[in-house]
Protein backbone atom coordinates (compact mmCIF):
# COMPACT_ATOMS: atom_id res chain seq x y z
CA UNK A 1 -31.50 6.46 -22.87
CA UNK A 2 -30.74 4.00 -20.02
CA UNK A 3 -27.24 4.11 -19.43
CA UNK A 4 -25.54 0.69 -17.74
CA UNK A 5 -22.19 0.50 -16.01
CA UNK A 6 -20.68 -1.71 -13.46
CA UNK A 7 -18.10 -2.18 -10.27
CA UNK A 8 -15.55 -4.74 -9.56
CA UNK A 9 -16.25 -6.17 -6.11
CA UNK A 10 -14.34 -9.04 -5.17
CA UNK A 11 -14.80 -11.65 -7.99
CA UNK A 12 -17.31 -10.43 -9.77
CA UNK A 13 -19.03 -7.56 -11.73
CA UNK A 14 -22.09 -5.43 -10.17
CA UNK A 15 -23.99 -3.20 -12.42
CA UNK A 16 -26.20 -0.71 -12.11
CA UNK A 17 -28.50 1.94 -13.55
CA UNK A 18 -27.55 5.62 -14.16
CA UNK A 19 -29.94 8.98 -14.34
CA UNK A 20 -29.88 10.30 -17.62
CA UNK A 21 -29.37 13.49 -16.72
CA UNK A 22 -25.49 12.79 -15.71
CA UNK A 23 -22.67 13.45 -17.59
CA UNK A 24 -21.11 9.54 -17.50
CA UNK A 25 -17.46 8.95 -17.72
CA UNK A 26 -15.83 5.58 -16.95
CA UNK A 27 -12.47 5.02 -15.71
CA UNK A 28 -11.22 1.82 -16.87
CA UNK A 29 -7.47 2.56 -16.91
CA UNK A 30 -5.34 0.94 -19.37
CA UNK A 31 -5.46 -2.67 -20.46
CA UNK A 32 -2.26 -4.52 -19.06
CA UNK A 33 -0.30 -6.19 -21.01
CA UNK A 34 0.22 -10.15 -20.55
CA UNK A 35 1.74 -11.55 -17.83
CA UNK A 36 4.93 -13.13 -18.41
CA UNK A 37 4.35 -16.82 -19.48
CA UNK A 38 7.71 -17.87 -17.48
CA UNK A 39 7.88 -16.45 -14.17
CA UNK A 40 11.49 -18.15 -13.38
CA UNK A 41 12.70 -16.70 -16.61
CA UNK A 42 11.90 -13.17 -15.59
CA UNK A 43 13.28 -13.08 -12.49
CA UNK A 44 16.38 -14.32 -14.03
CA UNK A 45 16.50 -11.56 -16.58
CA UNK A 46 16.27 -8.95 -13.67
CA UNK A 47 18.41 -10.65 -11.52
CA UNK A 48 21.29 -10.93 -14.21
CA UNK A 49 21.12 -7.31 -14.75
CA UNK A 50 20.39 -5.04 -11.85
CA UNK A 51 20.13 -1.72 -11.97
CA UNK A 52 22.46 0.36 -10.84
CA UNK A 53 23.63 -2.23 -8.88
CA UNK A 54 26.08 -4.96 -8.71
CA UNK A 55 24.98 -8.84 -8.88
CA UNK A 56 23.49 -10.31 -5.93
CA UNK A 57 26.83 -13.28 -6.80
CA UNK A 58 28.95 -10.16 -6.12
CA UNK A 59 27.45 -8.34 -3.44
CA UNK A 60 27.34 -11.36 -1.42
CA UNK A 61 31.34 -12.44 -1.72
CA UNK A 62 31.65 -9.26 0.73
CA UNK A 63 28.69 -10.68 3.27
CA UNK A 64 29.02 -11.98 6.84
CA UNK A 65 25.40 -11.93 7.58
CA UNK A 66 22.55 -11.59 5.01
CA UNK A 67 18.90 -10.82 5.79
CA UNK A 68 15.96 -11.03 3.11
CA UNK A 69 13.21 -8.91 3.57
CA UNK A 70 9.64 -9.94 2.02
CA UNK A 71 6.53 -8.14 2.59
CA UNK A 72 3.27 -9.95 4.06
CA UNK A 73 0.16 -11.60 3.24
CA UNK A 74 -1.48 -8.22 2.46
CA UNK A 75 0.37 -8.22 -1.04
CA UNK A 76 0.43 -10.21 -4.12
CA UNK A 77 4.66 -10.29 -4.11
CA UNK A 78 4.96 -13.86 -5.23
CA UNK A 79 7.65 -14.79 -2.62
CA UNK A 80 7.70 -18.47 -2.38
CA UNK A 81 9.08 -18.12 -6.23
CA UNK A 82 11.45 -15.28 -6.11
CA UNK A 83 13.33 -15.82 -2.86
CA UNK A 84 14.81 -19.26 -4.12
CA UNK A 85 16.53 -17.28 -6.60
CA UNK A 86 17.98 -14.84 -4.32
CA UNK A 87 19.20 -18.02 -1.98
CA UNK A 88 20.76 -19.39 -5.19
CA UNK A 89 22.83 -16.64 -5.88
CA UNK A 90 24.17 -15.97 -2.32
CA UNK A 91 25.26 -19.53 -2.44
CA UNK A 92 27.02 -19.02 -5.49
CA UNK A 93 28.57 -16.26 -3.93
CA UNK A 94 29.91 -17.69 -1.26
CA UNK A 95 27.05 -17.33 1.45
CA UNK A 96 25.30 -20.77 3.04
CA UNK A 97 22.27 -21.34 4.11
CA UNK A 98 23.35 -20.92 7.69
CA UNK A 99 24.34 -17.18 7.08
CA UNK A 100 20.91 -16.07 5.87
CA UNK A 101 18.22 -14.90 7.84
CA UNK A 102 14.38 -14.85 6.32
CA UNK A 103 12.36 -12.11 7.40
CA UNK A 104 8.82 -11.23 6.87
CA UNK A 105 8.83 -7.35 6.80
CA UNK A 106 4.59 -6.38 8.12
CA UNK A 107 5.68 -2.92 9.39
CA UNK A 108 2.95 -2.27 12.23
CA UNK A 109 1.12 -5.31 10.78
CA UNK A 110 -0.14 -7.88 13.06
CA UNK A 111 2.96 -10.51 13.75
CA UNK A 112 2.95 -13.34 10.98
CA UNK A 113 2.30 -16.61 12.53
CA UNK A 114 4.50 -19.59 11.64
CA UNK A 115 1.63 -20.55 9.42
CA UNK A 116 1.52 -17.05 8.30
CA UNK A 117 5.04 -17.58 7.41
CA UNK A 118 5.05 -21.11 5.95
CA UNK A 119 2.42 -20.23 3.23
CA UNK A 120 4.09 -16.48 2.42
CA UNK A 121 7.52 -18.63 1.75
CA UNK A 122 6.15 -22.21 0.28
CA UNK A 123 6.89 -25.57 1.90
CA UNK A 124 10.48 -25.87 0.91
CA UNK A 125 12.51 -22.60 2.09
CA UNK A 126 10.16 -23.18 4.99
CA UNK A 127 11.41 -26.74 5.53
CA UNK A 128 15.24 -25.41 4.44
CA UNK A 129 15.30 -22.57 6.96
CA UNK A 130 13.13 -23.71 9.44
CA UNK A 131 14.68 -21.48 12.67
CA UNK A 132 15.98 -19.18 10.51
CA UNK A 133 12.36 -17.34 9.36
CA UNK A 134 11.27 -15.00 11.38
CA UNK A 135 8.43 -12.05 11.76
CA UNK A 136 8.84 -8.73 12.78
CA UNK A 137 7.52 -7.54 15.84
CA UNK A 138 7.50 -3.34 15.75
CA UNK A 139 7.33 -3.64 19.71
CA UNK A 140 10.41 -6.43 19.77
CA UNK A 141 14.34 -5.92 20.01
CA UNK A 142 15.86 -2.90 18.00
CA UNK A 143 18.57 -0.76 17.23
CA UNK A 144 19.00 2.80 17.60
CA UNK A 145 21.07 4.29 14.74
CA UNK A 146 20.45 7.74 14.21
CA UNK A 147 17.73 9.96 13.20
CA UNK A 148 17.17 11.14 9.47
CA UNK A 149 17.97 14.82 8.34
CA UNK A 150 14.21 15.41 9.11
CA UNK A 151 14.41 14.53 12.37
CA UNK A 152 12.75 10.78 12.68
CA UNK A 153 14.33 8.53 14.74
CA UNK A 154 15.60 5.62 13.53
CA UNK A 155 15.36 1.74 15.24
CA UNK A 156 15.22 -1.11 13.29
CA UNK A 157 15.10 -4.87 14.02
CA UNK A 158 17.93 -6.20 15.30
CA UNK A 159 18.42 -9.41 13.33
CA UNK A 160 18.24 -6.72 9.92
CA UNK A 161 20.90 -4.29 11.84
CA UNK A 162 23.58 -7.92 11.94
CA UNK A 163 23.29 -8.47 8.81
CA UNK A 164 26.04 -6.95 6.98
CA UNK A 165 23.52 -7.36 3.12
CA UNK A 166 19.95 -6.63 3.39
CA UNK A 167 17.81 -7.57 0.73
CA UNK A 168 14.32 -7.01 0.09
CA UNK A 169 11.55 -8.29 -1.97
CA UNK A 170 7.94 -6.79 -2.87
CA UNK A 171 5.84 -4.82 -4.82
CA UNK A 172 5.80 -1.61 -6.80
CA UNK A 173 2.10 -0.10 -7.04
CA UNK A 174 0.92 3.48 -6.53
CA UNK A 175 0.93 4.53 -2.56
CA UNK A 176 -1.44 7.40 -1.33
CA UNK A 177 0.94 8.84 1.14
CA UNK A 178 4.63 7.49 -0.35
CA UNK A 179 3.86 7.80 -4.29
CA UNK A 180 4.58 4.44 -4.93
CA UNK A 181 4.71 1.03 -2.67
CA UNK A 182 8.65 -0.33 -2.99
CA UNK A 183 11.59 0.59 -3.01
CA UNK A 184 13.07 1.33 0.51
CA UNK A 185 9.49 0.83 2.37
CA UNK A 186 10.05 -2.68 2.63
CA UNK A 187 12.34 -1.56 5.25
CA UNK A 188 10.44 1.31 6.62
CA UNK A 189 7.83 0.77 7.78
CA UNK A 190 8.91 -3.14 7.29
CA UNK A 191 11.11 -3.38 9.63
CA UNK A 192 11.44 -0.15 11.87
CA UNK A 193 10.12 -0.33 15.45
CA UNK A 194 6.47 1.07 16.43
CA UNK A 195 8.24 4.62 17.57
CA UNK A 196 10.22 5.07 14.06
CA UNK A 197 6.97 4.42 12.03
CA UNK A 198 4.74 6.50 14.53
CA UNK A 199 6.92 9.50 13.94
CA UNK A 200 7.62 9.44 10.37
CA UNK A 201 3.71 8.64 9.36
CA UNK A 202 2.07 11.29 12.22
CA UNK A 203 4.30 14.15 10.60
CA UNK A 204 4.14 13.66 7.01
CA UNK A 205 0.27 12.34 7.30
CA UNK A 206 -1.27 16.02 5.78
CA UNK A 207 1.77 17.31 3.87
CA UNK A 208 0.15 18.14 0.21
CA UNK A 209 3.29 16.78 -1.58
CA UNK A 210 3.08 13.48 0.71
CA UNK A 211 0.78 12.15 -2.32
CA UNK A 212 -0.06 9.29 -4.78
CA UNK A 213 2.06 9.09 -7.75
CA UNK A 214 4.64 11.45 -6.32
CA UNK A 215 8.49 10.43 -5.53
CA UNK A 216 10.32 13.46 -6.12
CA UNK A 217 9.68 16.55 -3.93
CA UNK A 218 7.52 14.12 -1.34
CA UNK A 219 8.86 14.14 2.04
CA UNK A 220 7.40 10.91 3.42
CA UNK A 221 9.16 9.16 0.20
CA UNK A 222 12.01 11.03 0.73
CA UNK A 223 12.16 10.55 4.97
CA UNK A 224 11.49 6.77 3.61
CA UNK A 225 14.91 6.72 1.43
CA UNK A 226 16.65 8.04 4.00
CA UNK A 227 15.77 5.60 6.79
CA UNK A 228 16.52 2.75 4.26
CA UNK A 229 19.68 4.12 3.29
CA UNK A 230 20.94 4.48 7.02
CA UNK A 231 20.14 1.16 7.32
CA UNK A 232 21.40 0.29 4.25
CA UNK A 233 19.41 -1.69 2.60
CA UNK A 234 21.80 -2.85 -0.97
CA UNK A 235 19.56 -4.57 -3.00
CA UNK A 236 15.80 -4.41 -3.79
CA UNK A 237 13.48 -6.92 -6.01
CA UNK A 238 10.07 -4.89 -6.94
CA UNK A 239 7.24 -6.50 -9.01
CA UNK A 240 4.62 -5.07 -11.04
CA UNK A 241 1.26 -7.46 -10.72
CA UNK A 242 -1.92 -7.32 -12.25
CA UNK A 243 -5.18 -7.18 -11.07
CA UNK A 244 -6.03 -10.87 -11.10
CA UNK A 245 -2.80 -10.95 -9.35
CA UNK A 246 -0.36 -12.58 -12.04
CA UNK A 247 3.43 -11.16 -12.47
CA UNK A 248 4.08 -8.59 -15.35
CA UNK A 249 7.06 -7.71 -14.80
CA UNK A 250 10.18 -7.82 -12.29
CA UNK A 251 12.67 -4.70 -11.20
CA UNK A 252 16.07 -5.70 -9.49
CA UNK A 253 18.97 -3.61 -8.12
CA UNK A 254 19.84 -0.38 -6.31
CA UNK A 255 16.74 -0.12 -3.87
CA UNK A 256 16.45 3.95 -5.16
CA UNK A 257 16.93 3.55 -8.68
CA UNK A 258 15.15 -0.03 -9.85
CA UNK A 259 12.25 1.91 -7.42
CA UNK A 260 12.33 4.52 -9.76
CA UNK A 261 12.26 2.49 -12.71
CA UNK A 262 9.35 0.06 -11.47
CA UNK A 263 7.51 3.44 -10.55
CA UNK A 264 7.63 4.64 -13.80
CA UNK A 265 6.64 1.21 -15.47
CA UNK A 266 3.61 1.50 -13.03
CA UNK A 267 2.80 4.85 -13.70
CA UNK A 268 2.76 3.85 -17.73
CA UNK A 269 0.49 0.93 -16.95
CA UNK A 270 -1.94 2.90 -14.91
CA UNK A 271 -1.97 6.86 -15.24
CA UNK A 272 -5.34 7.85 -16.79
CA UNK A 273 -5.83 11.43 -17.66
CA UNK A 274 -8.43 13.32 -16.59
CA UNK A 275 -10.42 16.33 -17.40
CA UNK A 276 -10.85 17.89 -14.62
CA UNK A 277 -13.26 17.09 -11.76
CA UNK A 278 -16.39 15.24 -10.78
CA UNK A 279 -19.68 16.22 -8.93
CA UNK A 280 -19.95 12.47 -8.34
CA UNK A 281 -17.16 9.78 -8.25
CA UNK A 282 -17.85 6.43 -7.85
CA UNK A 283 -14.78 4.34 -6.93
CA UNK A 284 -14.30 0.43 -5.83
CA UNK A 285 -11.37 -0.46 -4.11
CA UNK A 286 -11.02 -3.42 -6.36
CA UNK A 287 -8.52 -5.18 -6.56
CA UNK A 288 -7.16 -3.93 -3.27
CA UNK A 289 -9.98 -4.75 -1.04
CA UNK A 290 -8.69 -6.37 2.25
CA UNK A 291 -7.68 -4.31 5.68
CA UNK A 292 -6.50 -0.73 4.90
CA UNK A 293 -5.90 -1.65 1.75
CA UNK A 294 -9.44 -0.87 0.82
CA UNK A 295 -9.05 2.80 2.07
CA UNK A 296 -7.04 3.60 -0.87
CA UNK A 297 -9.34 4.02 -3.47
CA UNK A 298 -10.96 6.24 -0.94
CA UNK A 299 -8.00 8.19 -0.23
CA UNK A 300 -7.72 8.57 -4.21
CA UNK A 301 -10.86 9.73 -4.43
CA UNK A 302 -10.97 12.80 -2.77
CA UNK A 303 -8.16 14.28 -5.65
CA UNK A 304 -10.74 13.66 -8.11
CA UNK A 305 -13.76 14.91 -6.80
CA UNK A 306 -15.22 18.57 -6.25
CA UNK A 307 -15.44 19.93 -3.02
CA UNK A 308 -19.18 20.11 -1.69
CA UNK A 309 -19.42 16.16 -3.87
CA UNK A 310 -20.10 12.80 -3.67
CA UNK A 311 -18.13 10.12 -3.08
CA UNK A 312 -19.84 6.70 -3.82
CA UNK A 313 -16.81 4.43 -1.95
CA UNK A 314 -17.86 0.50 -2.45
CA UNK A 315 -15.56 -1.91 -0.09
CA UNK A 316 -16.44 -5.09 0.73
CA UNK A 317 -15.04 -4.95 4.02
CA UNK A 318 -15.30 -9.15 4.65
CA UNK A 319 -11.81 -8.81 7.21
CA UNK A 320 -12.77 -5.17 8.97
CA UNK A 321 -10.94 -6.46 12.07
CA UNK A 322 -8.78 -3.22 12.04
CA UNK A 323 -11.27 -0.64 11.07
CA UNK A 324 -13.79 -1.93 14.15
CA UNK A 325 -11.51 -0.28 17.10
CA UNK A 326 -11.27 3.22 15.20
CA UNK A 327 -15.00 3.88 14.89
CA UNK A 328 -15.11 5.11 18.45
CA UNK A 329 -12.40 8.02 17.55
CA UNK A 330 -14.11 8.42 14.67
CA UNK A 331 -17.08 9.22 15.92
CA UNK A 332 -15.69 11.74 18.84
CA UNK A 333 -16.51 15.84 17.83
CA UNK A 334 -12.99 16.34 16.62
CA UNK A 335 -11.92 18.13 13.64
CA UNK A 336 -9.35 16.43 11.56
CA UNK A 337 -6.94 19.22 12.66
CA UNK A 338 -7.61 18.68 16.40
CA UNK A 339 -6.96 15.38 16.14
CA UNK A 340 -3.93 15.14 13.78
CA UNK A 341 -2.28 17.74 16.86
CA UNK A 342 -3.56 15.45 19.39
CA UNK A 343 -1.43 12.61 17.62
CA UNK A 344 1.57 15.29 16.93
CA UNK A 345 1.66 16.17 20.52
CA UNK A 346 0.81 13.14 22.39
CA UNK A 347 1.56 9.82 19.93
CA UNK A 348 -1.37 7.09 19.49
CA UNK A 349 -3.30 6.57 22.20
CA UNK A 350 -2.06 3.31 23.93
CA UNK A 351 -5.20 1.79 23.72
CA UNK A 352 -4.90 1.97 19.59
CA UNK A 353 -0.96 0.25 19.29
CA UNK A 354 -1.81 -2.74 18.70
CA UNK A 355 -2.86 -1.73 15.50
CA UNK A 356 -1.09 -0.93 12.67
CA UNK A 357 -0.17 3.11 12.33
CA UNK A 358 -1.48 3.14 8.60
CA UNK A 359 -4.85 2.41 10.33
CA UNK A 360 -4.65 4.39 13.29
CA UNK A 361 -3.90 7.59 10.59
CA UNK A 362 -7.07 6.72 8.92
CA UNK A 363 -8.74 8.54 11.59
CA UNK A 364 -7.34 11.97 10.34
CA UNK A 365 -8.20 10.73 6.95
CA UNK A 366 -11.99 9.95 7.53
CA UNK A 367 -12.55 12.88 9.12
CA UNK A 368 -11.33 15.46 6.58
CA UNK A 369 -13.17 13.60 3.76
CA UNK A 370 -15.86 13.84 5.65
CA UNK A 371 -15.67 17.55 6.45
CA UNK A 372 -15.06 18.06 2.40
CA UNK A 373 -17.31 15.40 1.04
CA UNK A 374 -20.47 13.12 1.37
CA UNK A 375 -19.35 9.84 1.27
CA UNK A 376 -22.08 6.97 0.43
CA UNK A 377 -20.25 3.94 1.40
CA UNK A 378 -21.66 0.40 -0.29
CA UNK A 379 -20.62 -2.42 2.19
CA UNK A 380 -21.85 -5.45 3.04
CA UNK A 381 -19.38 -6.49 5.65
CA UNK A 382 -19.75 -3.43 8.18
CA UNK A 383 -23.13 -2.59 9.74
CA UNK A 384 -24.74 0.58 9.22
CA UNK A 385 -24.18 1.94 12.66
CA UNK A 386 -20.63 1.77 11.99
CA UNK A 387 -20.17 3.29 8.66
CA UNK A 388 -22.45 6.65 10.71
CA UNK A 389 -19.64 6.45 12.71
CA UNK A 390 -16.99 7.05 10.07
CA UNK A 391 -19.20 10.13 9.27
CA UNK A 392 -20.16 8.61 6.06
CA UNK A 393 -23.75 7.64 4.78
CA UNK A 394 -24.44 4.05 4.88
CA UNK A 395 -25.96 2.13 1.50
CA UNK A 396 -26.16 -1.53 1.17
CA UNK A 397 -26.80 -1.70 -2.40
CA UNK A 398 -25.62 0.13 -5.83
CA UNK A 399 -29.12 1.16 -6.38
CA UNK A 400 -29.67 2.45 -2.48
CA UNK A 401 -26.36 4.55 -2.88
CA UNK A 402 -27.45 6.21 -6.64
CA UNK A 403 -31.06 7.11 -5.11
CA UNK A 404 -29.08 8.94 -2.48
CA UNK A 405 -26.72 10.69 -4.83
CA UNK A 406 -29.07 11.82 -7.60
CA UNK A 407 -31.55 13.30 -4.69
CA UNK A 408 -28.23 15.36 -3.83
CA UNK A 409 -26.80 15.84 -7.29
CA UNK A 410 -29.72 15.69 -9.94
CA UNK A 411 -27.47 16.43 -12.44
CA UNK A 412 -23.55 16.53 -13.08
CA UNK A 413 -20.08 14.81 -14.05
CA UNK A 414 -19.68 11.35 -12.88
CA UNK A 415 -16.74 9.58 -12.92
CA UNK A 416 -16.69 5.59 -12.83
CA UNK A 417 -13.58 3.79 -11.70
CA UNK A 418 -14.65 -0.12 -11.63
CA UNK A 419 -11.31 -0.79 -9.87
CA UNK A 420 -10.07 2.08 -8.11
CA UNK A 421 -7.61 0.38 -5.81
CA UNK A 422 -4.58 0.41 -8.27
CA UNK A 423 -5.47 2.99 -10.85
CA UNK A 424 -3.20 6.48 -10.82
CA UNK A 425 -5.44 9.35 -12.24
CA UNK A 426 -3.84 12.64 -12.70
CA UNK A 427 -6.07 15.39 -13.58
CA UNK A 428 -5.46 17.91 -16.49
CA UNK A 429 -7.10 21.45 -17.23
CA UNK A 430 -8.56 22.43 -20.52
């Protein structure tokens, strides 16, 4: 019997062939449920009853200085139609236009240009605030204000520390280091300086309970809600998208507690159980596909797959801008160990800061897959020289990539996700 399955990549499906002789499961994850109809309408439902939390109308009668956080062009948060809401009410609280400060939270991101910034916001806050929008820069102007119980220290951009209510907008979807995206992250890493994001990131990068799907008990979550509550950040807006990118559903409030909330709305949407695990997993990062976005569904992976396997990691790979300058440490005969103490002791290498620290940790990451797995990566946007360097196998086709893997693994459980990049598998035991 021929068996037939497919891969999301990009816009479209890619199928593909199967031996017979594996033991096929596929990994679909739940069907979503519609997106809201009346995007306005939702965010006025959250907005008009925040959790755990005052309205924004009555948080703001006690503000001096505001500052809005949003997240960056790497996310689907539809800002340019939630932060006119949030404007709305601070006016009706008492807070103009001139007391408001816009800015675009990219962590260790590259700095959003003013184009960057114009499209992220739409044409009319743009226009309305126009001096008033800014980008933060994680090597700019910061405050020191203390360093969490754990030990990190704590800057953050100075336009944030002025403002007497911080607000933040993004999205809620699972994280492979943090549990979930949200919450207080849009302020750490958002809009901490280089240093703060370094530390926290180059500790926590191996803890076991620093993991996806985990909040409680997970001390790179936890460090996070610390940082954001010294800097205290009052309100939070989360979303929950879908994969084609359309709004589900909107979380407002306490930055903690709606975080907790969205997190658990994500984890109904997208938890799949599973039955232990696979010889062979074969995992897009669909729909998250773009910088090191893409590495999640790798990082997921690995949780799901036997020691000794195959991982069969397909990534399009069309921006690999970021990725480019790590093959060289990649490649260097360094265990994962060695070089996560090399970071520990000495901090990235100053030839690596202008990239983001998310990337720069991919290093460590690479390099203990590698040591535990065989990873067949399908690309068509990095050459195969590069993806040696990685330490992974290069295959530029489905087909190329299942030669390789039956050869290895003649027979076996297979797991299928067709879009890996969002789904939250958590493994159970007979």
């Amino acid at each position: 019997m021929i068996k037939r399955s497919y891969i999301n990549y990009e816009d479209r499906r890619v199928y593909f062939t199967l031996p017979d002789q594996w033991d096929v499961e596929v990994i679909e994850g739940k069907a979503p449920p519609e997106p809201c109809q009346d995007q306005d309408k939702e965010i006025r439902r959250a907005l008009d009853n925040p959790i755990r939390s005052r309205k924004l109308e009555e948080l703001s009668k006690y503000a001096s200085e505001v500052a809005i956080l949003f997240d960056d062009s790497q996310r689907n948060t539809p800002c340019e139609t939630i932060l006119p809401h949030l404007i709305e009410r601070l006016n009706e609280g008492g807070v103009p236009d001139k007391r408001i400060r816009l800015v675009c939270a990219v962590g260790t991101h590259p700095v959003a240009s003013d184009e960057d910034l114009r499209k992220r916001v739409g044409e009319a806050i743009y226009g309305r605030f126009k001096g008033a929008i800014f980008s933060h820069d994680p090597f700019g102007e910061h405050v020191f204000i203390g360093k969490t119980r754990r030990g990190t220290p704590v800057e953050i951009n100075k336009i944030v520390h002025e403002a007497d209510l911080v607000i933040g907008v993004g999205t809620c979807a699972p994280h492979p280091s943090s549990g979930y995206g949200g919450g207080y992250k849009i302020l750490m890493p958002g809009v901490t300086s280089y240093r703060t994001t370094e530390k926290h990131h180059i500790v926590f990068l191996r803890n076991k309970r620093s993991m996806v799907g985990m909040l409680r008990g997970n001390p790179f979550f936890e460090d996070i809600r610390d940082i954001g509550e010294m800097a205290n950040l009052m309100f939070k807006v989360d979303v929950i998208m879908d994969e084609k990118k359309r709004l589900i559903k909107v979380f407002a409030g306490h930055p903690y507690f709606e975080h907790v909330a969205a997190s658990s709305y994500a984890e109904m949407l997208q938890e799949v159980k599973i039955n232990g695990l696979s010889e062979v997993t074969i995992i897009s990062a669909h729909p998250l596909e773009i910088g090191v976005q893409a590495t999640k569904a790798l990082l997921l992976a690995r949780h799901v797959t036997k020691r000794g396997g195959i991982i069969i990691w397909v990534a399009p790979h069309k921006k690999p801008g970021g990725i480019r300058p790590l093959l060289e440490e990649m490649e260097k005969p360094l265990t994962a160990d060695q070089w996560h103490r090399i970071l520990l002791e000495k901090g990235i290498p100053e030839h690596l800061k202008n990239l983001g620290v998310s990337y720069v940790m991919q290093v460590v990451h690479f390099k203990e897959i590698a040591e535990r797995f065989t990873v067949i990566h399908v690309t068509d946007g990095l050459e195969e020289e590069e993806v040696r360097k990685m330490g992974f196998v290069y295959a530029s086709t489905m087909e190329e990539a299942l030669d390789m893997a039956k050869r290895r693994i003649p027979q076996g459980k297979v797991r299928i996700f067709p879009s890996g990049g969002t789904i939250l598998p958590k493994i159970t035991h007979p």
